[in-house]
N, C-alpha and C. Protein backbone atom coordinates (compact mmCIF):
# COMPACT_ATOMS: atom_id res chain seq x y z
N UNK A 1 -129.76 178.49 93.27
CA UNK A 1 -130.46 177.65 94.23
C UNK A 1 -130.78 176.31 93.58
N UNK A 2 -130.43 175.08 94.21
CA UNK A 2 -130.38 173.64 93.79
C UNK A 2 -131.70 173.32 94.21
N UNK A 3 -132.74 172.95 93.72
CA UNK A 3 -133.73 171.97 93.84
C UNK A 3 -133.56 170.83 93.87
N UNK A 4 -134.06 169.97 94.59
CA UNK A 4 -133.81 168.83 94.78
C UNK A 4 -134.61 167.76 93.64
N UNK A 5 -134.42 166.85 93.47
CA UNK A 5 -135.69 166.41 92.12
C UNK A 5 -136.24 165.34 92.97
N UNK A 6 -137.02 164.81 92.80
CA UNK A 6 -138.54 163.76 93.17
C UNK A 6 -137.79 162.44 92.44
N UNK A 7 -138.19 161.42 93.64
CA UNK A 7 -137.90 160.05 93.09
C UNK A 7 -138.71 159.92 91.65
N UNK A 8 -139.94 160.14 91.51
CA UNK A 8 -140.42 160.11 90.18
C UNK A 8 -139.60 160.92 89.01
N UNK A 9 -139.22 161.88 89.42
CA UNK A 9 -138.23 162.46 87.88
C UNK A 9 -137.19 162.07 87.50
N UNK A 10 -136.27 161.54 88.99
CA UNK A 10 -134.94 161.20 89.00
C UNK A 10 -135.42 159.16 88.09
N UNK A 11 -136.04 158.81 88.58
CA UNK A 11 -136.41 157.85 88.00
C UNK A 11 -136.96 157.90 86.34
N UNK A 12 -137.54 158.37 85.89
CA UNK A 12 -137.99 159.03 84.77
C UNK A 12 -136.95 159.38 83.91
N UNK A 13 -136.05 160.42 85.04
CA UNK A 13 -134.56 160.84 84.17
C UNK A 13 -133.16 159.51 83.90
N UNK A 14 -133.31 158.80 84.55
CA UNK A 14 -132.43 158.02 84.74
C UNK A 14 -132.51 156.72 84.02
N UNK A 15 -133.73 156.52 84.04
CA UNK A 15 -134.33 154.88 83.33
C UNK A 15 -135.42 154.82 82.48
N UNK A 16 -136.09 155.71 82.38
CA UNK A 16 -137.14 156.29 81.37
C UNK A 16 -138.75 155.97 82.17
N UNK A 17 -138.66 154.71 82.68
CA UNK A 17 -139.81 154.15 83.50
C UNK A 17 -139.72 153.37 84.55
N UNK A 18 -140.65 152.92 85.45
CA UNK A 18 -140.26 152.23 86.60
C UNK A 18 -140.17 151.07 86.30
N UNK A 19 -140.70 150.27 85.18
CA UNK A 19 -140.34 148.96 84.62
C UNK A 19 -138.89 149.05 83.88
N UNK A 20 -138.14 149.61 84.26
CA UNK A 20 -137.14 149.73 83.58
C UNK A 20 -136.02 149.82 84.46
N UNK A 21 -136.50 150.96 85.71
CA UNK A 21 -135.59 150.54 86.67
C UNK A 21 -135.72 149.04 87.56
N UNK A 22 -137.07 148.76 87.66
CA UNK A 22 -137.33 147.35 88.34
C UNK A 22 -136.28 146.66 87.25
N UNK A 23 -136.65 146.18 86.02
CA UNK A 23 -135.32 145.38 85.43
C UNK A 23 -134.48 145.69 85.32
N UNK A 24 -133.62 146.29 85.41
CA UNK A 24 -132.08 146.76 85.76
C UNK A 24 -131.80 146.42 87.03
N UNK A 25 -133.01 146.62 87.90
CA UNK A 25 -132.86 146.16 90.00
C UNK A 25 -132.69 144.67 90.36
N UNK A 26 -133.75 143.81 89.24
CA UNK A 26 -133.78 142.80 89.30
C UNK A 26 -132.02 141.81 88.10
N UNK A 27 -131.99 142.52 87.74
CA UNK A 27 -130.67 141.97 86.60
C UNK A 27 -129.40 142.30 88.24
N UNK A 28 -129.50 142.65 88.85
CA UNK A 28 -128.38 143.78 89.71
C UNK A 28 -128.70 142.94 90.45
N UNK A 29 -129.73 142.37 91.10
CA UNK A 29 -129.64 141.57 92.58
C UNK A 29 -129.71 140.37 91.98
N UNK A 30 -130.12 139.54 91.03
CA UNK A 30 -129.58 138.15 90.75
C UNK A 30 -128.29 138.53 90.61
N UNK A 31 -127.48 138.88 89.84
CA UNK A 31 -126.05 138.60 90.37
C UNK A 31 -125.02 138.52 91.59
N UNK A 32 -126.08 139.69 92.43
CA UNK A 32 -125.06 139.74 93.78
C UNK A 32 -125.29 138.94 94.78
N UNK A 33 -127.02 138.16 94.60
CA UNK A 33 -126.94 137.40 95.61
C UNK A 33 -127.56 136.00 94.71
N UNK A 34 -128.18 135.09 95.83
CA UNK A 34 -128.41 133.72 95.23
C UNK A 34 -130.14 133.96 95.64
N UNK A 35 -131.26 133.48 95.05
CA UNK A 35 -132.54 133.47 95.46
C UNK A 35 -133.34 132.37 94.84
N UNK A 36 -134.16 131.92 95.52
CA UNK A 36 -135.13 130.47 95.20
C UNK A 36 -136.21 131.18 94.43
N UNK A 37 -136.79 132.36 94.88
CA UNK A 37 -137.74 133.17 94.09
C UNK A 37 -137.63 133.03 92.37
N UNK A 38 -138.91 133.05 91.96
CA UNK A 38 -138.59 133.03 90.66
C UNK A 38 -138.96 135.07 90.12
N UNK A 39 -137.60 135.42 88.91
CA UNK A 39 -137.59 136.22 88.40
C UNK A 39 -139.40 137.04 88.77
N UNK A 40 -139.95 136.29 88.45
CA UNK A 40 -141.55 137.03 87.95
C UNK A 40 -141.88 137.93 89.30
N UNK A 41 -142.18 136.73 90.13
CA UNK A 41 -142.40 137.14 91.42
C UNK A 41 -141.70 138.19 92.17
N UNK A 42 -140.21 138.52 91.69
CA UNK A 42 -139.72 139.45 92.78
C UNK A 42 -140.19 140.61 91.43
N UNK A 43 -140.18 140.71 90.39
CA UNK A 43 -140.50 141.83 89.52
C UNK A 43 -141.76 142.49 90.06
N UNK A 44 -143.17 141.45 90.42
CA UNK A 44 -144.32 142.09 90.47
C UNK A 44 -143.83 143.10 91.99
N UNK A 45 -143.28 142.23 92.81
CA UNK A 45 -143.32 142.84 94.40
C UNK A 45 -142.83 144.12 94.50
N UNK A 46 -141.00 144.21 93.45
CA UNK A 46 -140.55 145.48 93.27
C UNK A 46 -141.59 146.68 92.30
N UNK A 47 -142.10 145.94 91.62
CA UNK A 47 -143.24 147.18 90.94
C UNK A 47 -144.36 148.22 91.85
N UNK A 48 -144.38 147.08 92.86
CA UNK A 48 -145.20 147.84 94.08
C UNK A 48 -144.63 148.30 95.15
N UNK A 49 -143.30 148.42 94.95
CA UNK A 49 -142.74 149.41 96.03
C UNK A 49 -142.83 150.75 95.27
N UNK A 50 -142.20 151.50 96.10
CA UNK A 50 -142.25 153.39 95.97
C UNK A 50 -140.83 153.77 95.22
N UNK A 51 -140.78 154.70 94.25
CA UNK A 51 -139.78 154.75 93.59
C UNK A 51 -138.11 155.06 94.21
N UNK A 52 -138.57 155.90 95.35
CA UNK A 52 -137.32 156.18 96.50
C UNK A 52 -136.57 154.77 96.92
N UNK A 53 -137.46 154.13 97.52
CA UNK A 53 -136.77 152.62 97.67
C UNK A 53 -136.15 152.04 96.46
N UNK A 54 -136.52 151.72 95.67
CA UNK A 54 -136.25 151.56 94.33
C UNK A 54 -134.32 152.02 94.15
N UNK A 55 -135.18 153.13 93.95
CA UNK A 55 -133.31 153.79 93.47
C UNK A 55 -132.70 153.41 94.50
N UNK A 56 -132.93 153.35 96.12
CA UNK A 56 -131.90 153.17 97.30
C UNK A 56 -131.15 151.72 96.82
N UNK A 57 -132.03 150.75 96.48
CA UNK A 57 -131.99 149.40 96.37
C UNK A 57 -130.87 149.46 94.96
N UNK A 58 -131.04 149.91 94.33
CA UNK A 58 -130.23 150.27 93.04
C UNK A 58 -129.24 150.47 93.43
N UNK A 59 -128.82 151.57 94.13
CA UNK A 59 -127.93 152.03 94.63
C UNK A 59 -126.66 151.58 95.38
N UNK A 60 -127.56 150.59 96.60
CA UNK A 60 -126.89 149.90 97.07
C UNK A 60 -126.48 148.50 96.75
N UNK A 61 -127.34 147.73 95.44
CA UNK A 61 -126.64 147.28 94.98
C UNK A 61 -125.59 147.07 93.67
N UNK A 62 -125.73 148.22 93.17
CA UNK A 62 -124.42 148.72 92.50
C UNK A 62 -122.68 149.01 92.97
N UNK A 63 -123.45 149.46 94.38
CA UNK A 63 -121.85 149.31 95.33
C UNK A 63 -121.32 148.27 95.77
N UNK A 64 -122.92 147.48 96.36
CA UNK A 64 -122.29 145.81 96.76
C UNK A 64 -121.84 145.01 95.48
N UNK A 65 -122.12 145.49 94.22
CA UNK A 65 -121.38 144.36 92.99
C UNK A 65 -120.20 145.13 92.80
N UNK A 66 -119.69 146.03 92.68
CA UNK A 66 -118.55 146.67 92.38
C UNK A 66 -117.34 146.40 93.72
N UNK A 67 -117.57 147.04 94.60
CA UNK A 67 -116.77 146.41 95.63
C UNK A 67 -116.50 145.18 96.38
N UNK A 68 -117.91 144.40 96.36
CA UNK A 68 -117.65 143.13 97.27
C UNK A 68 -117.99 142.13 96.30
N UNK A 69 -118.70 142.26 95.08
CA UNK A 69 -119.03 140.98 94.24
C UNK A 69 -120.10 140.19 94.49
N UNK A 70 -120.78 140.07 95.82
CA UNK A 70 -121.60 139.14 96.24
C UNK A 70 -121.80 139.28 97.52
N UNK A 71 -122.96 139.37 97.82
CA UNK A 71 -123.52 139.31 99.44
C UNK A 71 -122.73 138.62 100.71
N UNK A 72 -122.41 137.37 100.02
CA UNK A 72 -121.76 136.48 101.25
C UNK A 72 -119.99 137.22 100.85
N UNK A 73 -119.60 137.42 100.14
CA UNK A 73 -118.61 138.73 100.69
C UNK A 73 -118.39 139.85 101.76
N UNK A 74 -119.98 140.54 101.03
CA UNK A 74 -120.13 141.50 101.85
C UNK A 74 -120.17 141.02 103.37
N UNK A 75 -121.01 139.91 103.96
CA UNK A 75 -121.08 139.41 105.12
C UNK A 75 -119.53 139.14 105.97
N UNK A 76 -118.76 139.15 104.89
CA UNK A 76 -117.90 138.72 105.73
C UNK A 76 -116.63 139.83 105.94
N UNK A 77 -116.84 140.72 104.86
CA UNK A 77 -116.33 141.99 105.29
C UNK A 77 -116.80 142.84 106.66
N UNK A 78 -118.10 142.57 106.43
CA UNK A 78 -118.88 143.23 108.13
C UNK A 78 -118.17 142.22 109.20
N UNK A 79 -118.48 141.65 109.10
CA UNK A 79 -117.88 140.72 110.17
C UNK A 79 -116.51 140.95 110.39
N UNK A 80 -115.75 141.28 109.36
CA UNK A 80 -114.19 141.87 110.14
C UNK A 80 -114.04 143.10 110.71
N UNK A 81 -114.96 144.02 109.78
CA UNK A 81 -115.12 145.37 110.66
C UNK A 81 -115.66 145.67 112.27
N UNK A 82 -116.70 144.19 112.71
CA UNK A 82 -116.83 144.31 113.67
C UNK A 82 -115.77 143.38 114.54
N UNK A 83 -114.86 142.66 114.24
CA UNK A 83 -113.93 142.09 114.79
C UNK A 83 -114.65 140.71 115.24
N UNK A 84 -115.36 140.07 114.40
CA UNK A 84 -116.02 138.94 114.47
C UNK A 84 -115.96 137.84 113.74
N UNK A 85 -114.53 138.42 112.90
CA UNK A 85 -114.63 137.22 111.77
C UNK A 85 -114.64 136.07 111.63
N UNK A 86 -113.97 135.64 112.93
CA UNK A 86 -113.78 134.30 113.45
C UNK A 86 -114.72 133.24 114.18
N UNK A 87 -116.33 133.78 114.13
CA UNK A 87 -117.48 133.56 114.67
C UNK A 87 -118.10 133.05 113.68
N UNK A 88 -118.22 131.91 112.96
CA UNK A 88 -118.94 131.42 112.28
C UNK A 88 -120.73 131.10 112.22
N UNK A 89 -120.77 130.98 113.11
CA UNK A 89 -122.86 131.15 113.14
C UNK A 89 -123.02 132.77 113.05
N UNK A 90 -122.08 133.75 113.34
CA UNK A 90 -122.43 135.32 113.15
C UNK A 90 -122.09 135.48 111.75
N UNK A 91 -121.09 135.16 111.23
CA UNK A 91 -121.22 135.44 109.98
C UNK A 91 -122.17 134.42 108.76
N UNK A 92 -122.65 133.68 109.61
CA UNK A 92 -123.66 133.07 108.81
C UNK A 92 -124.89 133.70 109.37
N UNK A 93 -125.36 134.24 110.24
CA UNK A 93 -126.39 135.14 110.54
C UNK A 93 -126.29 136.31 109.51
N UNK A 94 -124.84 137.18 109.49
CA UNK A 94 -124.76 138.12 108.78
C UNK A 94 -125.36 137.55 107.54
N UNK A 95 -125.49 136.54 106.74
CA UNK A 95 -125.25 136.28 105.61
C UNK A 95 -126.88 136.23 105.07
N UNK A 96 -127.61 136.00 106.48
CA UNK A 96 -129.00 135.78 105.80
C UNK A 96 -129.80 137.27 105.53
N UNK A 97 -129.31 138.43 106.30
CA UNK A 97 -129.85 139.60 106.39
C UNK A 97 -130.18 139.59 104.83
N UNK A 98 -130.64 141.04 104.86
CA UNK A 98 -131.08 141.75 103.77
C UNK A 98 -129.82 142.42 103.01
N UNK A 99 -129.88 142.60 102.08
CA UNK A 99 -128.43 143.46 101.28
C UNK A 99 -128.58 144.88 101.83
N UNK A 100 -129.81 145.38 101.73
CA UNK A 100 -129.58 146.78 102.58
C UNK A 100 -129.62 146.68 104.01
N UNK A 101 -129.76 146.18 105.02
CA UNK A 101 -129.45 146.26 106.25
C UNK A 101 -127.77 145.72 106.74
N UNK A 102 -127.42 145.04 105.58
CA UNK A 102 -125.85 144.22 105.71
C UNK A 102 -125.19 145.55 105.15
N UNK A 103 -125.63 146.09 104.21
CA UNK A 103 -124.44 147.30 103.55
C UNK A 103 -124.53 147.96 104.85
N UNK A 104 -125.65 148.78 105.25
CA UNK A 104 -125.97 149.58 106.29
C UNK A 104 -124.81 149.45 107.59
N UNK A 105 -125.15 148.20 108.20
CA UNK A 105 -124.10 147.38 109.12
C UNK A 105 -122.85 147.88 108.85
N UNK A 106 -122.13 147.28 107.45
CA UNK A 106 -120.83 147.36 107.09
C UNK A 106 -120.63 149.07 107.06
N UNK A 107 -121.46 149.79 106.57
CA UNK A 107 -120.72 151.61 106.58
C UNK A 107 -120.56 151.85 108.07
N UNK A 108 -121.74 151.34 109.03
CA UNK A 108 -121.66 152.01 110.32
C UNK A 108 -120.26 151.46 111.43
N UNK A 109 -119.93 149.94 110.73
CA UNK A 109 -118.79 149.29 111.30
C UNK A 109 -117.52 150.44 110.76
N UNK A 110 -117.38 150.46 109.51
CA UNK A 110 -115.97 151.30 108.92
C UNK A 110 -115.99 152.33 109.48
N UNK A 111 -117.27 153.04 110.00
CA UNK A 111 -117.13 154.92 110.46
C UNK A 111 -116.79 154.64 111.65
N UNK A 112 -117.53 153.58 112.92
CA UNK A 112 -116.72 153.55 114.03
C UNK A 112 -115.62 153.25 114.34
N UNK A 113 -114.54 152.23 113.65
CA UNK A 113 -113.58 151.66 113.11
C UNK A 113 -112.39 153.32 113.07
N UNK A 114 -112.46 153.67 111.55
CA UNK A 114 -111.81 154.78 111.26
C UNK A 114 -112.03 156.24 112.83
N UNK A 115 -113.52 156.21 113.42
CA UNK A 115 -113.17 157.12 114.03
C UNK A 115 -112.89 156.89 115.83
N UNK A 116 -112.10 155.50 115.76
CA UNK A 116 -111.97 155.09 116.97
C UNK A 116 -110.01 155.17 116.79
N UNK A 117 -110.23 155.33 115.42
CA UNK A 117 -108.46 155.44 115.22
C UNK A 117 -107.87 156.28 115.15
C-alpha cells in the first residue's frame, strides 16, 4: 500500500527546506520569463505561499524551460493549439497571463486537439 507523502516531506525530501525550494523557484522563473520585480520581493511573497503551490510552480516551470524555453514561446504554442496563431492582440493577451494558467491553457488545447483527431 502506497502512501502518499505531504507537501512538507516531499519538500523536505527534495530540497532540504522551503528556502531552498523558493531559490531554486525563483532561479527557474527568472529565466523563463522577463519581470520588473526585484529578486527580494518575489522571494519574500513565494516564502508565504503553501508548500503544494510551491512544488506545482516548480513543476511547471521546469517543463515550461525544457520544452518551450520561455513564456512568450509558450504563448505562442497555445495559440496554435487553439488555431489562433494568426491573432496578434490574443497572443499578446496570451503572453501576459500567468505561467501556470498559460501551461494549463496549452495541456487543455493539446488534449482537445489529439482527442478531436
Amino acid at each position: 500500500m502506497s502512501v502518499k507523502k505531504s507537501p512538507l516531506l516531499r519538500t523536505k525530501e527534495d530540497h532540504g527546506s522551503k528556502e531552498k525550494l523558493v531559490d531554486t523557484l525563483v532561479s527557474v522563473l527568472g529565466t523563463i520569463q522577463k519581470s520588473d520585480e526585484d529578486k527580494d520581493t518575489v522571494k519574500a511573497r513565494l516564502l508565504a505561499a503553501s508548500n503544494k503551490k510551491l512544488l506545482r510552480l516548480l513543476e511547471i516551470g521546469s517543463v515550461v524551460k525544457e520544452k518551450f524555453g520561455s513564456v512568450e514561446k509558450l504563448a505562442e504554442e497555445t495559440a496554435k493549439a487553439l488555431g489562433k496563431a494568426k491573432d496578434a492582440p490574443y497572443v499578446t493577451k496570451l503572453k501576459s497571463l500567468g505561467t501556470g494558467k498559460l501551461y494549463d491553457m496549452f495541456r487543455s488545447a493539446t488534449k482537445s486537439k489529439a482527442k478531436a483527431a
